[in-house]
Structure formats: C-alpha cells, structure tokens
C-alpha atoms as a PDB file:
ATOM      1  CA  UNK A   1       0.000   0.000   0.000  1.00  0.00           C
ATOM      2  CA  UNK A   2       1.060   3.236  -0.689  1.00  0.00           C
ATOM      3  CA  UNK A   3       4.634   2.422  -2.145  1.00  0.00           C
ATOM      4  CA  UNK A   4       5.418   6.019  -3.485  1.00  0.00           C
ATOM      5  CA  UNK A   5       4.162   7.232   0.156  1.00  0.00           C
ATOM      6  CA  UNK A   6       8.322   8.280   0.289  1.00  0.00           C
ATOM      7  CA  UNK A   7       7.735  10.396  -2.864  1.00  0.00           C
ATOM      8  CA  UNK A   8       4.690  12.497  -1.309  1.00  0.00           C
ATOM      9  CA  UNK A   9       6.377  12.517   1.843  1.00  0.00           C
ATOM     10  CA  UNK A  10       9.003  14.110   0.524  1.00  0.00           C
ATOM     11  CA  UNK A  11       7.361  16.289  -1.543  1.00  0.00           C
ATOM     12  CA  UNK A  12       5.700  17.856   1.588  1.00  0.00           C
ATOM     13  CA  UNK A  13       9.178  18.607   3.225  1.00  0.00           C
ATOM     14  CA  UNK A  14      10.366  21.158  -0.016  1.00  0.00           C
ATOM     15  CA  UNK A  15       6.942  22.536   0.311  1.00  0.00           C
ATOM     16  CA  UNK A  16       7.820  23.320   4.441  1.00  0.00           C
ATOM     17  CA  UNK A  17      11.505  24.527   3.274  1.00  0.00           C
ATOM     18  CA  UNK A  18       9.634  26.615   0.634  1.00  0.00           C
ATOM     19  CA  UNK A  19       6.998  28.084   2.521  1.00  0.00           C
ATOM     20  CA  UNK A  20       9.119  28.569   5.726  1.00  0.00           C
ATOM     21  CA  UNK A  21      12.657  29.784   4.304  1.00  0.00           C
ATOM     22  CA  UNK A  22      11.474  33.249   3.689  1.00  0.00           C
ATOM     23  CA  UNK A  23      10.263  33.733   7.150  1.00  0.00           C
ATOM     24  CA  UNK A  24      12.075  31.684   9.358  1.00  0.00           C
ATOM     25  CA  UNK A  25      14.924  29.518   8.339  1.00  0.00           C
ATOM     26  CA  UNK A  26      16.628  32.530   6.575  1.00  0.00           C
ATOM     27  CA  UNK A  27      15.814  35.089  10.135  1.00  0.00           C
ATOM     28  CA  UNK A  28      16.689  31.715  12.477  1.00  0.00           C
ATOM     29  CA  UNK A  29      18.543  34.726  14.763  1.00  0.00           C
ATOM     30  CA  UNK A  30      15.566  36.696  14.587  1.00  0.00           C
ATOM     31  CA  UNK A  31      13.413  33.552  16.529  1.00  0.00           C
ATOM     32  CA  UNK A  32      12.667  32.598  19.428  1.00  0.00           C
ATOM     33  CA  UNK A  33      14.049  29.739  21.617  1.00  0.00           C
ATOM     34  CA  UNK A  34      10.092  27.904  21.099  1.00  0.00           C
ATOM     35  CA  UNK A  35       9.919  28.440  18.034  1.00  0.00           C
ATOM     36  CA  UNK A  36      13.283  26.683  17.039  1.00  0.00           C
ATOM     37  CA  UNK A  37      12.500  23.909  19.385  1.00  0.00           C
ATOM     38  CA  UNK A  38       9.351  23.711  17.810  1.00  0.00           C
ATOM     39  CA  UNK A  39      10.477  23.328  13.920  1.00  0.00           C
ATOM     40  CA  UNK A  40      13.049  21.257  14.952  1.00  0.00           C
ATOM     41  CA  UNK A  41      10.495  18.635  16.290  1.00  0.00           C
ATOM     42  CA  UNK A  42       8.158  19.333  13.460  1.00  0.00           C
ATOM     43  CA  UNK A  43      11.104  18.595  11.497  1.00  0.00           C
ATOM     44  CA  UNK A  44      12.119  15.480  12.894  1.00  0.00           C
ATOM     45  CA  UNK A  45       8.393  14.543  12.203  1.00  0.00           C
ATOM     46  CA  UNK A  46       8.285  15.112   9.007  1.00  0.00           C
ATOM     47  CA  UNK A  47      11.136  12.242   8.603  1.00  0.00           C
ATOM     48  CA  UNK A  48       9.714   9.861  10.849  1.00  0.00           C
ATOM     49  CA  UNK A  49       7.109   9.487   8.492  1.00  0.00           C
ATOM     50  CA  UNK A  50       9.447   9.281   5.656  1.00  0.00           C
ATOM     51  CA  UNK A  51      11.454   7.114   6.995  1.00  0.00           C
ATOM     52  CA  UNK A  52       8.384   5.017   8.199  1.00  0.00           C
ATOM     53  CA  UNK A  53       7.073   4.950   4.584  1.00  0.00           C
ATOM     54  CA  UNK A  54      10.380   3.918   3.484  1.00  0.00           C
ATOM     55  CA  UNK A  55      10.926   1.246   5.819  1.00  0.00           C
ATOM     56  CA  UNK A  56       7.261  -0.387   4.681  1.00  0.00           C
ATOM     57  CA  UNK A  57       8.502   0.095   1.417  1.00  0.00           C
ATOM     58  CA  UNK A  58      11.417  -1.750   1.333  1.00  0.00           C
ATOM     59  CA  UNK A  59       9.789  -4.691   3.861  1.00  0.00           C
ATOM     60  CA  UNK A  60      11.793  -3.716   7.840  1.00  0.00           C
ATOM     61  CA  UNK A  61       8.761  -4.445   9.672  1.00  0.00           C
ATOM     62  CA  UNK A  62      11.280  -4.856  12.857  1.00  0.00           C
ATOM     63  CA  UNK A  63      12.209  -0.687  12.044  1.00  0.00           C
ATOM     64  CA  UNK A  64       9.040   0.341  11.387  1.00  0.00           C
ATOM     65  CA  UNK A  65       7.953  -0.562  14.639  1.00  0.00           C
ATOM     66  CA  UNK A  66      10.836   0.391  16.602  1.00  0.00           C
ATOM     67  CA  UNK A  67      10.701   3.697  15.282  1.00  0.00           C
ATOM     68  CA  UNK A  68       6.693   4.161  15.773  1.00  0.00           C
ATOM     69  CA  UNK A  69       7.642   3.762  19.282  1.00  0.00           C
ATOM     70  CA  UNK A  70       9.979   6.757  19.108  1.00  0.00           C
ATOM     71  CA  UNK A  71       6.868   8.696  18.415  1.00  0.00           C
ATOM     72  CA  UNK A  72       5.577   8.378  21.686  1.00  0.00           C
ATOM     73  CA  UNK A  73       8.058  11.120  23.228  1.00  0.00           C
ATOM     74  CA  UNK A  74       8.320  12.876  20.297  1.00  0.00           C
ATOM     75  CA  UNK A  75       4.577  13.554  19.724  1.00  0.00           C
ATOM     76  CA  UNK A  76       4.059  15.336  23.023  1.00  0.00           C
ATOM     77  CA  UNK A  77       7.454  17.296  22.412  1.00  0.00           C
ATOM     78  CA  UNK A  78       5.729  18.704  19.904  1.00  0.00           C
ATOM     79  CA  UNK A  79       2.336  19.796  21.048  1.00  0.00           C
ATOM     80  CA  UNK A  80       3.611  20.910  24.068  1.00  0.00           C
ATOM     81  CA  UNK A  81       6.133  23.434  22.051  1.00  0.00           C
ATOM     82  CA  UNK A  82       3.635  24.010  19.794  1.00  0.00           C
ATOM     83  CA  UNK A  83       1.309  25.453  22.518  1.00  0.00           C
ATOM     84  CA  UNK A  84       4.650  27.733  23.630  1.00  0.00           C
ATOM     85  CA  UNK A  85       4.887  29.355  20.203  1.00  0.00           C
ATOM     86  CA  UNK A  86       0.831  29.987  20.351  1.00  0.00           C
ATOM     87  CA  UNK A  87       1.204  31.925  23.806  1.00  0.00           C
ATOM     88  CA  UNK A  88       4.503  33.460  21.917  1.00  0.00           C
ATOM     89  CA  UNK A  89       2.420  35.071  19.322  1.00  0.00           C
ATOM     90  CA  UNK A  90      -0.825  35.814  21.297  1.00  0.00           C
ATOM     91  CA  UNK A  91       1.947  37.945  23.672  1.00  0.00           C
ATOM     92  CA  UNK A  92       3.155  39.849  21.035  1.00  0.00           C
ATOM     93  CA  UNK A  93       0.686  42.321  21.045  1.00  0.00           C
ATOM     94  CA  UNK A  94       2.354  45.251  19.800  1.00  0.00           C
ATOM     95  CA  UNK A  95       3.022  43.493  16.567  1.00  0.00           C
ATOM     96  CA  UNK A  96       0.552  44.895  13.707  1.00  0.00           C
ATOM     97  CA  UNK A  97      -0.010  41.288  11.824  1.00  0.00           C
ATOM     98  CA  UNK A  98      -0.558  40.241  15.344  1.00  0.00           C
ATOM     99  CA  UNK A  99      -3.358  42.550  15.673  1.00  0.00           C
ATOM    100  CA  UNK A 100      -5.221  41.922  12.689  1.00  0.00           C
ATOM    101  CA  UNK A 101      -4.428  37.879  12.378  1.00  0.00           C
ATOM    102  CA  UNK A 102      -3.379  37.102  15.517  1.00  0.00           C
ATOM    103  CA  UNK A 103      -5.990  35.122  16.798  1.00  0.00           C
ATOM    104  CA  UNK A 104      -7.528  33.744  13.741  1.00  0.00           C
ATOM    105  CA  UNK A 105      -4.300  32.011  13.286  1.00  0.00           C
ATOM    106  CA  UNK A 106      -4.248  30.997  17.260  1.00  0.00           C
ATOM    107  CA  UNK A 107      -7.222  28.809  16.446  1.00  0.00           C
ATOM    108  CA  UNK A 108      -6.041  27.554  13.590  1.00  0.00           C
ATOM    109  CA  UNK A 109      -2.818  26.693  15.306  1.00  0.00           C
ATOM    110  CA  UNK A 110      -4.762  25.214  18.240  1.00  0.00           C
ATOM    111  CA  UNK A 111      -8.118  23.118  16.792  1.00  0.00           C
ATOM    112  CA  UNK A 112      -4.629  21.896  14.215  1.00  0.00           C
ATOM    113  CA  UNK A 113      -2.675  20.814  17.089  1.00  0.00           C
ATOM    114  CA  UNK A 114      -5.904  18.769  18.385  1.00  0.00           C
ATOM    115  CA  UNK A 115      -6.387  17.002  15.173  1.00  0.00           C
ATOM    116  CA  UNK A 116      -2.707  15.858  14.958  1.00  0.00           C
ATOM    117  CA  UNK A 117      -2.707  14.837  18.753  1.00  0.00           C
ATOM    118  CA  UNK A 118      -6.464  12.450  17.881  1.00  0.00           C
ATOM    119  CA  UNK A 119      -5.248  11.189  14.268  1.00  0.00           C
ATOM    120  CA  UNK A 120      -2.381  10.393  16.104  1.00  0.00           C
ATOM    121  CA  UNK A 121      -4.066   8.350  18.776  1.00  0.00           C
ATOM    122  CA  UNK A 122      -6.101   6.948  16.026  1.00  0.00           C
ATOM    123  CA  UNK A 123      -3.039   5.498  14.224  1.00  0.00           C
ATOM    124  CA  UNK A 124      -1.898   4.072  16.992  1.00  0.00           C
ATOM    125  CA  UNK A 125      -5.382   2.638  17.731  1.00  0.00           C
ATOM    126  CA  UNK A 126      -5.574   0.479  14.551  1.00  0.00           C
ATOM    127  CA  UNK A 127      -1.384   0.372  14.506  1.00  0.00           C
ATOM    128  CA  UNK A 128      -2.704  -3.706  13.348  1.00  0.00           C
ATOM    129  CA  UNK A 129      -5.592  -2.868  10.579  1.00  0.00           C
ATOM    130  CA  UNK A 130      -3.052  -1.195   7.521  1.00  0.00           C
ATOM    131  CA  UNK A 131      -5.445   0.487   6.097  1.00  0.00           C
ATOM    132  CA  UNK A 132      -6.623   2.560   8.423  1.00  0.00           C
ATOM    133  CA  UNK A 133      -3.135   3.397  10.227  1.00  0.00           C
ATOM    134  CA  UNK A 134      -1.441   4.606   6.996  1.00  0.00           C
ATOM    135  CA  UNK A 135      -4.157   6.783   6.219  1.00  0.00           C
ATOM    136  CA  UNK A 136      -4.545   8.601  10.026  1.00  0.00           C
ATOM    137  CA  UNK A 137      -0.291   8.797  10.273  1.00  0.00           C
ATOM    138  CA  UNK A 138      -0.854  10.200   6.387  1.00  0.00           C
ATOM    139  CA  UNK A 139      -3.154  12.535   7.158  1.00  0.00           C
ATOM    140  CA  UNK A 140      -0.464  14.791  10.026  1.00  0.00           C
ATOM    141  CA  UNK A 141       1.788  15.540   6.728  1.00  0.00           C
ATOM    142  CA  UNK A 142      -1.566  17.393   5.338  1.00  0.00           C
ATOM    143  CA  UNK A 143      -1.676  19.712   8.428  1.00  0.00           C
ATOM    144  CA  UNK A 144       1.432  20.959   7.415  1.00  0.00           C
ATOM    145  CA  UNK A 145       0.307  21.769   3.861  1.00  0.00           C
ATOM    146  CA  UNK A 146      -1.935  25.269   4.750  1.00  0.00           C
ATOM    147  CA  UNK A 147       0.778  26.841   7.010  1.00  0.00           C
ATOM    148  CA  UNK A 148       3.499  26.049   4.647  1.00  0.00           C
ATOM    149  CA  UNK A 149       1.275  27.000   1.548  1.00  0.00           C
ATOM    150  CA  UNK A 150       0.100  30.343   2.961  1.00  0.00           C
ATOM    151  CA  UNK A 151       3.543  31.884   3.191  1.00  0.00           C
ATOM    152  CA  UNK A 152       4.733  30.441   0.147  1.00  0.00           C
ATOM    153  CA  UNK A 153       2.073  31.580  -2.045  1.00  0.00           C
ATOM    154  CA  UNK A 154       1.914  34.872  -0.251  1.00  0.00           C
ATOM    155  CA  UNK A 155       5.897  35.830  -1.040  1.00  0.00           C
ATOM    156  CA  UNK A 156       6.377  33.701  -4.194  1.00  0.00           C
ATOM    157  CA  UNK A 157       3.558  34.961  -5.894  1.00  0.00           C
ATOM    158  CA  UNK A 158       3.485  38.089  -4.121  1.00  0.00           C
ATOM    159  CA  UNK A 159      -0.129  38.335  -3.412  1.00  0.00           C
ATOM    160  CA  UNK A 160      -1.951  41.633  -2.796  1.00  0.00           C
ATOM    161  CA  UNK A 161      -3.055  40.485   0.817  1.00  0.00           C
ATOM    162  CA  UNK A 162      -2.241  38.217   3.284  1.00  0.00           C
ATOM    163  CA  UNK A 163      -5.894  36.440   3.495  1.00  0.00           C
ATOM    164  CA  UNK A 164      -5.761  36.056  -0.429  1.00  0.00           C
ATOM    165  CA  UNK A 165      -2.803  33.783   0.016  1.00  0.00           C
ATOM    166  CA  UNK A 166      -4.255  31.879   3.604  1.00  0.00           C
ATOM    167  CA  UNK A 167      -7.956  30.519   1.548  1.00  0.00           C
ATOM    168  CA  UNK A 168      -5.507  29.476  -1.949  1.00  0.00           C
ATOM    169  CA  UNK A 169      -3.622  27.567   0.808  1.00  0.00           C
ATOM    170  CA  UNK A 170      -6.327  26.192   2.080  1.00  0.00           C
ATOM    171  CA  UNK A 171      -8.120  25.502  -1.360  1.00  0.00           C
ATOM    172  CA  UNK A 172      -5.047  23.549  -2.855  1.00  0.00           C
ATOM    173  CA  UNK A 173      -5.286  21.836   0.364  1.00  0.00           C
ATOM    174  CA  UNK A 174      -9.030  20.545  -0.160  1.00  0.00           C
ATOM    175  CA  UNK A 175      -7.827  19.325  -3.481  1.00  0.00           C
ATOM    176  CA  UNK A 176      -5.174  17.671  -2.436  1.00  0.00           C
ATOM    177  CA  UNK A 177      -7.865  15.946   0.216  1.00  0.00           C
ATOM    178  CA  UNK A 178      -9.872  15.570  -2.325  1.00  0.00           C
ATOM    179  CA  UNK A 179      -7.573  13.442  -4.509  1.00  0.00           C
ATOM    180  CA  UNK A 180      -7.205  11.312  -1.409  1.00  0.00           C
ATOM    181  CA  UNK A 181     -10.623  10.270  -1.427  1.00  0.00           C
ATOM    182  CA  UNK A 182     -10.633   9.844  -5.299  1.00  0.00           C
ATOM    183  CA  UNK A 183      -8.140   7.342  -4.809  1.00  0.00           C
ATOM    184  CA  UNK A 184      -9.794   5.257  -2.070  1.00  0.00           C
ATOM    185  CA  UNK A 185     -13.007   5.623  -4.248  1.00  0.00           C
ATOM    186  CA  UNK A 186     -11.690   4.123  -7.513  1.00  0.00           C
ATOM    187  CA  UNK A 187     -10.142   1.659  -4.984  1.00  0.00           C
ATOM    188  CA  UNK A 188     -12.814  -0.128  -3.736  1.00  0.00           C
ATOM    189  CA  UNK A 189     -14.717   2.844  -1.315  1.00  0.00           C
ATOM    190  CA  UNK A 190     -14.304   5.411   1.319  1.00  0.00           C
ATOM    191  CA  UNK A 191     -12.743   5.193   4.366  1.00  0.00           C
ATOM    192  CA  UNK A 192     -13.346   7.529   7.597  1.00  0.00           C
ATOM    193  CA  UNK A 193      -9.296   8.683   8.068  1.00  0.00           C
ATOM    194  CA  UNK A 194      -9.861  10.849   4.627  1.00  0.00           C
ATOM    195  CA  UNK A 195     -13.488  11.921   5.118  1.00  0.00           C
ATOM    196  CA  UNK A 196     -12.981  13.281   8.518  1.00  0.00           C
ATOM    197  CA  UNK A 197      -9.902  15.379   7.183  1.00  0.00           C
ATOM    198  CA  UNK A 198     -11.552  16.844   4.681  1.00  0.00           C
ATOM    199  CA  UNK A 199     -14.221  18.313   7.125  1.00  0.00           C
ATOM    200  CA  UNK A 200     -11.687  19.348   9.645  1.00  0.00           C
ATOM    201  CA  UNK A 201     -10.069  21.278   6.388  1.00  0.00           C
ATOM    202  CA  UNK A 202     -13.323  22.938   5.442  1.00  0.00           C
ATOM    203  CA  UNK A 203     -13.789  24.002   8.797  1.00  0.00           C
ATOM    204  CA  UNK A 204     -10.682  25.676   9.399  1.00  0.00           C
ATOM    205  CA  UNK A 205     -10.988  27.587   6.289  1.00  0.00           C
ATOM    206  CA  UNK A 206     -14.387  28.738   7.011  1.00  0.00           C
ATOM    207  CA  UNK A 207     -13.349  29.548  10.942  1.00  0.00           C
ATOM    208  CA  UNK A 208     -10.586  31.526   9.376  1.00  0.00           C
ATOM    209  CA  UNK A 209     -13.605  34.088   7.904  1.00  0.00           C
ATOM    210  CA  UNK A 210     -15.876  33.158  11.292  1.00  0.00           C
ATOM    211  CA  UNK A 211     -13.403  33.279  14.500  1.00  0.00           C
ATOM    212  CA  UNK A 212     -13.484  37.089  14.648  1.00  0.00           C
ATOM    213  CA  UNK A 213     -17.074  36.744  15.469  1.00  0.00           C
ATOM    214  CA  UNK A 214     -16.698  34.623  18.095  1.00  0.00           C
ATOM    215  CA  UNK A 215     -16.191  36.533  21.866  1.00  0.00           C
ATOM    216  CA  UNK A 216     -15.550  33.186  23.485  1.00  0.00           C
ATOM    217  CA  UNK A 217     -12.507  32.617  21.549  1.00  0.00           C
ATOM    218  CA  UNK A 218     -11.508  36.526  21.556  1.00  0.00           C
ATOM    219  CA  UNK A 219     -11.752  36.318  25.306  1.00  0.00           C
ATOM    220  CA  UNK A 220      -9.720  32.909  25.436  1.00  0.00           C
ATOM    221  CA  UNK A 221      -6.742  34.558  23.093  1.00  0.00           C
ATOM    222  CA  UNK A 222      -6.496  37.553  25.655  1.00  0.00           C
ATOM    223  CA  UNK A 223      -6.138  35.241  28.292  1.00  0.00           C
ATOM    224  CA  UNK A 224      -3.110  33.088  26.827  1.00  0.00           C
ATOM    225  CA  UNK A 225      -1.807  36.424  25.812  1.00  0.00           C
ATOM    226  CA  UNK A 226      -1.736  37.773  29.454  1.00  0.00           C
ATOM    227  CA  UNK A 227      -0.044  34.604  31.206  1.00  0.00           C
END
C-alpha cells in the first residue's frame, strides 16, 4: 500500500523549506528559543514518516515498529512546544499582523494541534488494521500543507493580501484531500481517516472568515496572551 508514500512525503518537506525559508529559516537569529525547538520537532516529524514509509517500502517491519515507538516522546514534544509558540504570538501584542491575524491564526494553530494529537491516537489505535493506520499517520503531513502553503504563495507569488494567500492555501489543500478520497473511491470505497480530514479542512478555512465573530474565543486569546 502506498509504495510512493516516500515520494509524497518528501514532496511535503520542499513545500515546508519553501513556505518557511522566507520567514524563518533565513531570520533563524531573529526567533525565538520555542519556536526553534518547535520546527526542529516538526522537522524530525516530518522524517519519521518518511522514513516510516520507506521502511514499509522496502519490507523492515522490525524498524518500522521500533521507530513508531519513538513517536511516543516525540509527539508530546511537539504539542507541548507548539502550545509555547501559540502563547509566543498571542503575547506579542504590539506586533501589527498580530493585531489583525493574531488570533484567527491561534485557532487555527490550536483546533490543528488537536487534530494531529487524535489522528495520532487513532493510528496508533488500529497500529494492526493497515489500512486505516497509513491513512490517520498520512493525514499529520496534510496539516502541514496550509501553514506552509500560505507563506509560500503569499511571497512567491506576491499576493496583494495576506488572506488572499491563507484561503488558496487552504483551497489547494481541499484538493489535495480531495484526490485522497478519489483514490480510495476508484479503490474499492471510502474510508473515515480521509473523510474526517476533509471536514476538519473545510472548517478551518471557514473559521478563518468566522473566528473574529466569536467573543468566546476573543476572550480565550487575551487570556493566553496575558499569562
């Protein structure tokens, strides 16, 4: 299953070095100490899966499995840093894209870091049925896709506002979901991993438009700003 999984996983790292050069691996002076901690763990992620793939691929069950075990400290290395860099850029008030994003991308940062921690505990969950675990490890490369996308888009194409660049992020995304589920389709039917991260995807996007609305989450962001 999967066998050019190494390709695509791949793939997704250039787009992360693409979309975060500009911004952060050319500045890495100009960052803080959570925010290196926390792209170094992303990072490392990034080629666990590859290597994971890799190792299916080429038949070392024995690695595969000794190195899914590795996961289990790295996994809440990263949500926990994760949650640093959040409170980072909730504190950093002054800050005028701070002001006028700031929170909009806290919850996209936050409900994301949710749906990687439950995919994760999904994969693990059916670590024995194939199908189901390739697809729910699979689908943590795809939360990557909309941050990485957004800023890459936005200075590479040098788009006339920052939103514009955020929903064709989020709209290459869908279609990349949506190929997903094309492919289990023509393969025999749908499976749940897919499905449920294509709604998680549509409602980000549309919470990016709706979160400024919402006073409960306004009054939350002030709160993580002020510890």
């Amino acid at each position: 299953m999967y066998r050019t999984a190494p390709f695509w996983f791949g793939l997704a790292c250039l787009v992360a070095v693409a979309g975060f050069y500009p911004t952060y691996l050319s500045r890495l002076s100009e960052a803080s100490l959570s925010r290196h901690v926390h792209g170094s763990i992303a990072a490392v992620w990034l080629m666990v899966l590859l290597l994971q793939a890799w190792f299916m691929r080429q038949r070392h069950i024995t690695a595969h499995r000794a190195l899914g075990r590795a996961t289990l400290a790295i996994v809440p290395l990263f949500l926990f840093s994760g949650a640093l860099v959040v409170h980072d850029m909730l504190s950093e008030t002054s800050r005028g894209f701070v002001q006028a994003f700031g929170n909009r991308l806290a919850f996209l940062d936050v409900t994301s870091m949710a749906y990687f921690a439950w995919t994760y505990g999904m994969a693990l969950r059916h670590r024995r049925e194939v199908q189901l675990h390739a697809r729910y490890m699979a689908s943590t490369v795809v939360l990557l896709l909309p941050p990485a996308l957004a800023r890459a888009t936005n200075i590479y194409l040098q788009l006339p506002a920052f939103e514009t660049g955020l929903h064709l992020s989020y709209a290459i995304t869908e279609l990349a979901v949506a190929a997903l589920l094309f492919d289990d389709f023509r393969k025999g039917g749908l499976r749940r991993p897919y499905v449920i991260l294509m709604v998680f995807t549509l409602f980000q996007h549309a919470s990016f438009v709706l979160s400024p609305s919402w006073a409960w989450w306004q009054a939350i962001c002030r709160g993580i700003g002020a510890l």
